[in-house]
Protein backbone atom coordinates (compact mmCIF):
# COMPACT_ATOMS: atom_id res chain seq x y z
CA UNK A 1 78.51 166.93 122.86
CA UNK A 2 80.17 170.72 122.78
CA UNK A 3 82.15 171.96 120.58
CA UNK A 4 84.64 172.25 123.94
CA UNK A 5 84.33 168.48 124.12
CA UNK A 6 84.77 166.11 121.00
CA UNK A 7 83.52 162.19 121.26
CA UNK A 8 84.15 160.12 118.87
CA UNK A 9 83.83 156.52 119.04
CA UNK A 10 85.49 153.80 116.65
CA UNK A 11 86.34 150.06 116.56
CA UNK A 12 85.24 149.97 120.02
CA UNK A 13 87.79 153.16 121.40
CA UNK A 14 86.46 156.47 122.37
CA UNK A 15 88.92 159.85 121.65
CA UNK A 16 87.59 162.27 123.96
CA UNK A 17 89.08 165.68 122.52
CA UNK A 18 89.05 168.82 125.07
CA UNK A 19 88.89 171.74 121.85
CA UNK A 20 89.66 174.58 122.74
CA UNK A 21 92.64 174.77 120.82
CA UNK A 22 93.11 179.01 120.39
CA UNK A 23 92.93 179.01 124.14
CA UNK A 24 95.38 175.91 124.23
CA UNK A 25 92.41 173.95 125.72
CA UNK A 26 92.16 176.04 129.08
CA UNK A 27 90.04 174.44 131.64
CA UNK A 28 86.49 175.90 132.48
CA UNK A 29 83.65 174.44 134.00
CA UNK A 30 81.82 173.74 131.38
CA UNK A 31 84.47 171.72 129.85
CA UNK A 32 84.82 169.77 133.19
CA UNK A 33 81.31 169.67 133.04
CA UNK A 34 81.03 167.95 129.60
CA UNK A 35 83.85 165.72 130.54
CA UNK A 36 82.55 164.51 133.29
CA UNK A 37 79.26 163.50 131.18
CA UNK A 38 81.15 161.83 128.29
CA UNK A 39 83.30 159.45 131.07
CA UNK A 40 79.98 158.59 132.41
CA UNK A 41 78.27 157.90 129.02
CA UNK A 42 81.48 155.54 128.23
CA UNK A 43 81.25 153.67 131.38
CA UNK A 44 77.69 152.60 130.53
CA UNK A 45 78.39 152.04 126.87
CA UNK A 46 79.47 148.03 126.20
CA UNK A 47 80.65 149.16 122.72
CA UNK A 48 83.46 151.70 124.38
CA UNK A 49 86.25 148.96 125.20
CA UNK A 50 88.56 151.55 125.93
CA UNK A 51 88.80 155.41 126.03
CA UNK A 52 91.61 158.28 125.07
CA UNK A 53 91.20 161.85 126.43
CA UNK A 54 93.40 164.15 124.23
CA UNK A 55 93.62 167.74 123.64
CA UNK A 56 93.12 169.71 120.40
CA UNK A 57 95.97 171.73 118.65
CA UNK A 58 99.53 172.03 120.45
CA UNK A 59 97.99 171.57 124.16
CA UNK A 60 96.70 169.50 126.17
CA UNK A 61 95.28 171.43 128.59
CA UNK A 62 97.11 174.63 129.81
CA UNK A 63 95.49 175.24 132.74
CA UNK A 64 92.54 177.36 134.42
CA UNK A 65 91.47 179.35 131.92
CA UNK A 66 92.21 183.18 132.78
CA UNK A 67 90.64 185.01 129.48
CA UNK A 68 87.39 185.66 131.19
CA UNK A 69 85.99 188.80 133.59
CA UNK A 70 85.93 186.62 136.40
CA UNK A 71 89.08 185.37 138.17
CA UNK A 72 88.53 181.15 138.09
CA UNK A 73 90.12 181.75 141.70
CA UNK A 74 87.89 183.96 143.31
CA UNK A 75 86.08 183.17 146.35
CA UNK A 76 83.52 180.12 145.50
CA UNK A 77 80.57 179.16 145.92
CA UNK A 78 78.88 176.74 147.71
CA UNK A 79 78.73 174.27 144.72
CA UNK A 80 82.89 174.48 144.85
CA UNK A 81 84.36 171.11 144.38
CA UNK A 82 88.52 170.98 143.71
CA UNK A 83 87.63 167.67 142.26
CA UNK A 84 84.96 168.81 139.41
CA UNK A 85 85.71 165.38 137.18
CA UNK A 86 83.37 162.84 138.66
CA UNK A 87 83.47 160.55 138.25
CA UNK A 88 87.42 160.62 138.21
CA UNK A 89 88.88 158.33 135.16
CA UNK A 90 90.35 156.02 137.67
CA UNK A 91 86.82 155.25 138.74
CA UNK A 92 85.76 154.08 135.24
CA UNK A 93 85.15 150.28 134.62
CA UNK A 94 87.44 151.22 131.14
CA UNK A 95 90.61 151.62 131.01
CA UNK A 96 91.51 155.25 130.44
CA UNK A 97 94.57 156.81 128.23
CA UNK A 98 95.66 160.22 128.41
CA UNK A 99 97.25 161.10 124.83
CA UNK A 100 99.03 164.37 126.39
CA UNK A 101 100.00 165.89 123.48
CA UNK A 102 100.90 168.90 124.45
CA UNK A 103 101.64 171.53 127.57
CA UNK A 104 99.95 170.41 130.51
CA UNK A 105 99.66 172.47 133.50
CA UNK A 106 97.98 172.87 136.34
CA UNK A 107 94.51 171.24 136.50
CA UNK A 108 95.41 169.77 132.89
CA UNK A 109 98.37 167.40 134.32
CA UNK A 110 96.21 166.66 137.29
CA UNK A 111 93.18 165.44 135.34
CA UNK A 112 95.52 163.31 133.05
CA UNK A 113 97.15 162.01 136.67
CA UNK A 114 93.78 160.40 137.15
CA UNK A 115 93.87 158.19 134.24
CA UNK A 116 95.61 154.44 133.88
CA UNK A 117 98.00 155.02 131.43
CA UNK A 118 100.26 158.32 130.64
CA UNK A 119 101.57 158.84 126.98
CA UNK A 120 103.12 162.48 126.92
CA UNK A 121 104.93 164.62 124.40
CA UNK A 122 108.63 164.89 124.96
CA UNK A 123 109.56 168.20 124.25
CA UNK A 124 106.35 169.73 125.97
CA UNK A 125 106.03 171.74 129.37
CA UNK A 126 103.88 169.71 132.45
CA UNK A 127 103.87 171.30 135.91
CA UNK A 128 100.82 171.19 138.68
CA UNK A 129 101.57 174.94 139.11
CA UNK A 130 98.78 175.57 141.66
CA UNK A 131 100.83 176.79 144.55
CA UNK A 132 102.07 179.90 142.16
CA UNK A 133 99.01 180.73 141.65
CA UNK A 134 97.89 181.05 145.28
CA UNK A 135 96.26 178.08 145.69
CA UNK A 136 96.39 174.54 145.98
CA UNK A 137 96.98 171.39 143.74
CA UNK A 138 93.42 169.78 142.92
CA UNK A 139 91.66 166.76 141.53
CA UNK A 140 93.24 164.14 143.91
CA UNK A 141 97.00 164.92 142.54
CA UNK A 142 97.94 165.23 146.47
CA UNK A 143 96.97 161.16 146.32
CA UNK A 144 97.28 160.31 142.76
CA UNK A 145 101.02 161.75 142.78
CA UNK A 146 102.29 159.57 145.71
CA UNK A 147 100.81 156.71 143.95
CA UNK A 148 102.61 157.12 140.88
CA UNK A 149 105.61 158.46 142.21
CA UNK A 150 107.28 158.48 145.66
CA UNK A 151 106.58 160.77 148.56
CA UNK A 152 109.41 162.65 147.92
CA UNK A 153 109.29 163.21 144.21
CA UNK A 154 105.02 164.60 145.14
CA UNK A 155 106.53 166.90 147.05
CA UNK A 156 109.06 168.30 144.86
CA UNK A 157 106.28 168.59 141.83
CA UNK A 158 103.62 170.14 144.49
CA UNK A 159 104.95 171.98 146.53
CA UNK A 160 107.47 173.81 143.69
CA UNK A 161 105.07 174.24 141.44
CA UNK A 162 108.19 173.84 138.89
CA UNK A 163 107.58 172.80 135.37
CA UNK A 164 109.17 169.71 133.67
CA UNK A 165 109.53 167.97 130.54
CA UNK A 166 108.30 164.55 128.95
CA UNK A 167 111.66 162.84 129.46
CA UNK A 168 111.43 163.92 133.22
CA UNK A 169 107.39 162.30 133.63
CA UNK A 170 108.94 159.53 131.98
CA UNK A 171 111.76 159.07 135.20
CA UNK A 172 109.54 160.23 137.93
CA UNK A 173 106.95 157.51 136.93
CA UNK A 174 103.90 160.29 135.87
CA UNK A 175 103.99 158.86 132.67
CA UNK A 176 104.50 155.70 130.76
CA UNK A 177 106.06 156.99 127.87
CA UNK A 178 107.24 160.30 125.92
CA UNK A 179 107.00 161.02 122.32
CA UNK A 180 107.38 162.95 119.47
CA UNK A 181 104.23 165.24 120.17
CA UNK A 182 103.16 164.18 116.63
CA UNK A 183 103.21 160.42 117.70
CA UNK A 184 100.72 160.45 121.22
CA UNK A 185 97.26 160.58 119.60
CA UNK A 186 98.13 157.88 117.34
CA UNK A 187 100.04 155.64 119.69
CA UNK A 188 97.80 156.29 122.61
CA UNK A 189 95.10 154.92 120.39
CA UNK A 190 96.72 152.14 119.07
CA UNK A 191 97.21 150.71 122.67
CA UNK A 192 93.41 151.46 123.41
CA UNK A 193 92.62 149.31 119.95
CA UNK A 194 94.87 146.57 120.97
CA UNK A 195 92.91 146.58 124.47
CA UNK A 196 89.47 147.04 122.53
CA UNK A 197 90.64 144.32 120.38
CA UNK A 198 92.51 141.31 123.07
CA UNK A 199 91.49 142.37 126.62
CA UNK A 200 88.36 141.02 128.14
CA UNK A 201 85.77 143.83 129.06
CA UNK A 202 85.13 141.98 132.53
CA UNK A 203 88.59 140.96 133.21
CA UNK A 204 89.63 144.33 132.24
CA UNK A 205 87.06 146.25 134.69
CA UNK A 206 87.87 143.97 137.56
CA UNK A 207 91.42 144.34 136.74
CA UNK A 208 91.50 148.14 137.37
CA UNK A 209 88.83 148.33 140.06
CA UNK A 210 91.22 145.63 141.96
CA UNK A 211 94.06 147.95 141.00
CA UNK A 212 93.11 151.11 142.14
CA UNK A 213 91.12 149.54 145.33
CA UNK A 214 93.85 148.65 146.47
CA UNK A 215 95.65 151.68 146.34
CA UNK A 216 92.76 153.53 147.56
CA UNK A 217 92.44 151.24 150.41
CA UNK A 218 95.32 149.94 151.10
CA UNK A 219 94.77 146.40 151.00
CA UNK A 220 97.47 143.77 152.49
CA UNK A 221 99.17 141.57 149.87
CA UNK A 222 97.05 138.87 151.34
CA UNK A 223 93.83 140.59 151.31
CA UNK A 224 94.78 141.22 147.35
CA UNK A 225 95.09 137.13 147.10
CA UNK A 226 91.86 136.79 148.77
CA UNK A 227 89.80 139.00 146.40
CA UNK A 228 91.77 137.99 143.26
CA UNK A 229 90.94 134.65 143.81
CA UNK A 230 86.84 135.68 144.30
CA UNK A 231 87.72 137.46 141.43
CA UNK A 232 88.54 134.11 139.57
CA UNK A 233 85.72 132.38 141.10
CA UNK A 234 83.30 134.91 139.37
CA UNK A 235 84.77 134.99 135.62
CA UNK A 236 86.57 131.32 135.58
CA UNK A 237 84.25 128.92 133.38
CA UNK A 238 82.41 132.09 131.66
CA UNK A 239 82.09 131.98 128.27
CA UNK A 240 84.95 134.62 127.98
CA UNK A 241 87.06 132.72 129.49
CA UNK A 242 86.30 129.96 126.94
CA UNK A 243 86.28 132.38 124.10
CA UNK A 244 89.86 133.88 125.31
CA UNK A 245 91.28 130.07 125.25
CA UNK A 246 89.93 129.02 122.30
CA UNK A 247 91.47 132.49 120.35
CA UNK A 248 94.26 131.94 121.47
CA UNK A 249 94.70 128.23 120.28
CA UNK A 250 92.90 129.65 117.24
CA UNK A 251 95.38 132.12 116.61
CA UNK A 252 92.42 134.63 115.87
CA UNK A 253 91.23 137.60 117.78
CA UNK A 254 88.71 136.84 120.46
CA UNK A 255 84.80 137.61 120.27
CA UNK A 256 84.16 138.48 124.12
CA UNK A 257 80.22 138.29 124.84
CA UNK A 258 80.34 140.02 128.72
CA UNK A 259 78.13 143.03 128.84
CA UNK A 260 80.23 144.81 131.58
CA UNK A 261 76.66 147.22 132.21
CA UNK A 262 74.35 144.29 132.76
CA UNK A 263 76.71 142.08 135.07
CA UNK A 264 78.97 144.62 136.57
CA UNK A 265 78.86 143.66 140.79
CA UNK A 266 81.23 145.57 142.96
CA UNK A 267 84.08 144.00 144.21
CA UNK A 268 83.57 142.30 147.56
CA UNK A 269 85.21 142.99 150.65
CA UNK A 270 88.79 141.13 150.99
């Protein structure tokens, strides 16, 4: 796409690589910009199962980028949106993997907040830093924070503006596991092969919309049994559901026919 974005797609995962590694991958609009379009392009793309947004070099992504004449914090414009990702990675149909292989600060942790799954480097430095900068935390973190972790924990991470380590995410809940920052591209991508591999693309789609409706809306444990069982209704008897049986009594890796672009319908109302 840019040489500030990387896509490459493989055995049905896509490694989305911000690369701007001499500048530790500092956030600027174009690279929000070009991330925003290669999300997009994924979503509508049946041969992405799965997708893993990583960083270049010894970063992730260390933040607004600061090298230029203009201050990233001046006074905007009227185009100004402290949510420039859209759509946001939660909103995908795939599931998303942030391979945080290095420092993330600032607007880096909060875009990898928005994905499903969190694999960070242990010994690196994460922080949403915004309030020690002057202004405020962005791209959802105020809601994507208090869904991962507790009130209280959002608070202390927002409203500090401290910095942390991988071990620490790991605790608090922001991510799902730390590693050796050598280890996160690969493992991240392993788990978005297995998925690519074993998980459904419908089931998986209506999985995570059902997921993160409900935290979005805040559904009632009995309006989640009402839509997951309209949810069964629609993919019970398909021939994925078929094909996922008979693999499994096969003891052979499934051939799922859905084409998640051409059949995709919102989720009804519970």
């Amino acid at each position: 796409m840019s040489p500030d974005l990387t896509v490459d797609v493989d055995a049905g995962v896509a490694v989305l690589t911000l690369n701007r590694p001499d500048q530790l991958n500092a956030y600027t609009a174009e690279m929000g910009a070009l991330l925003s379009r290669a999300y997009s392009d994924c979503d509508g793309d049946d041969d992405v199962r799965a997708i893993v947004v990583t960083g270049a070099g010894r970063a992730f992504c260390a933040g607004a980028d600061f090298s230029g004449a203009a201050n990233p914090f001046d006074a905007p414009g009227e185009e100004f949106s402290a949510s420039p990702i859209t759509p946001a990675a939660f909103e995908l149909r795939k599931p998303v993997i942030a391979a945080v292989n290095g420092h993330a600060i600032g607007i880096g942790l909060t875009i990898a907040l928005q994905a499903d799954l969190r694999i960070v480097a242990d010994d690196a430095k994460y922080g949403v830093v915004q309030v020690r900068r002057g202004v405020l935390p962005d791209c959802m973190a105020h809601w994507t924070l208090t869904q991962l972790t507790t009130l209280g924990a959002a608070a202390d991470i927002l409203l500090t503006g401290r910095t942390f380590g991988g071990a620490e995410a790991v605790t608090l809940g922001i991510a799902n596991r730390a590693l050796p920052a050598g280890q996160v591209l690969d493992h991240a991508v392993s788990v978005a092969r297995d998925i690519a591999v074993n998980v459904a693309p419908m089931s998986a789609a209506l999985c995570k919309r059902l997921l993160w409706d409900t935290a979005i809306n805040g559904y009632t444990p009995r309006q989640v049994a009402a839509l997951e069982t309209q949810l069964h209704q629609r993919v019970m008897g398909t021939a994925d559901a078929r094909e996922g049986v008979a693999a499994f009594l096969q003891r052979r890796p499934p051939s799922f026919t859905a084409r998640v672009s051409r059949e995709w319908t919102e989720l009804p109302e519970p």
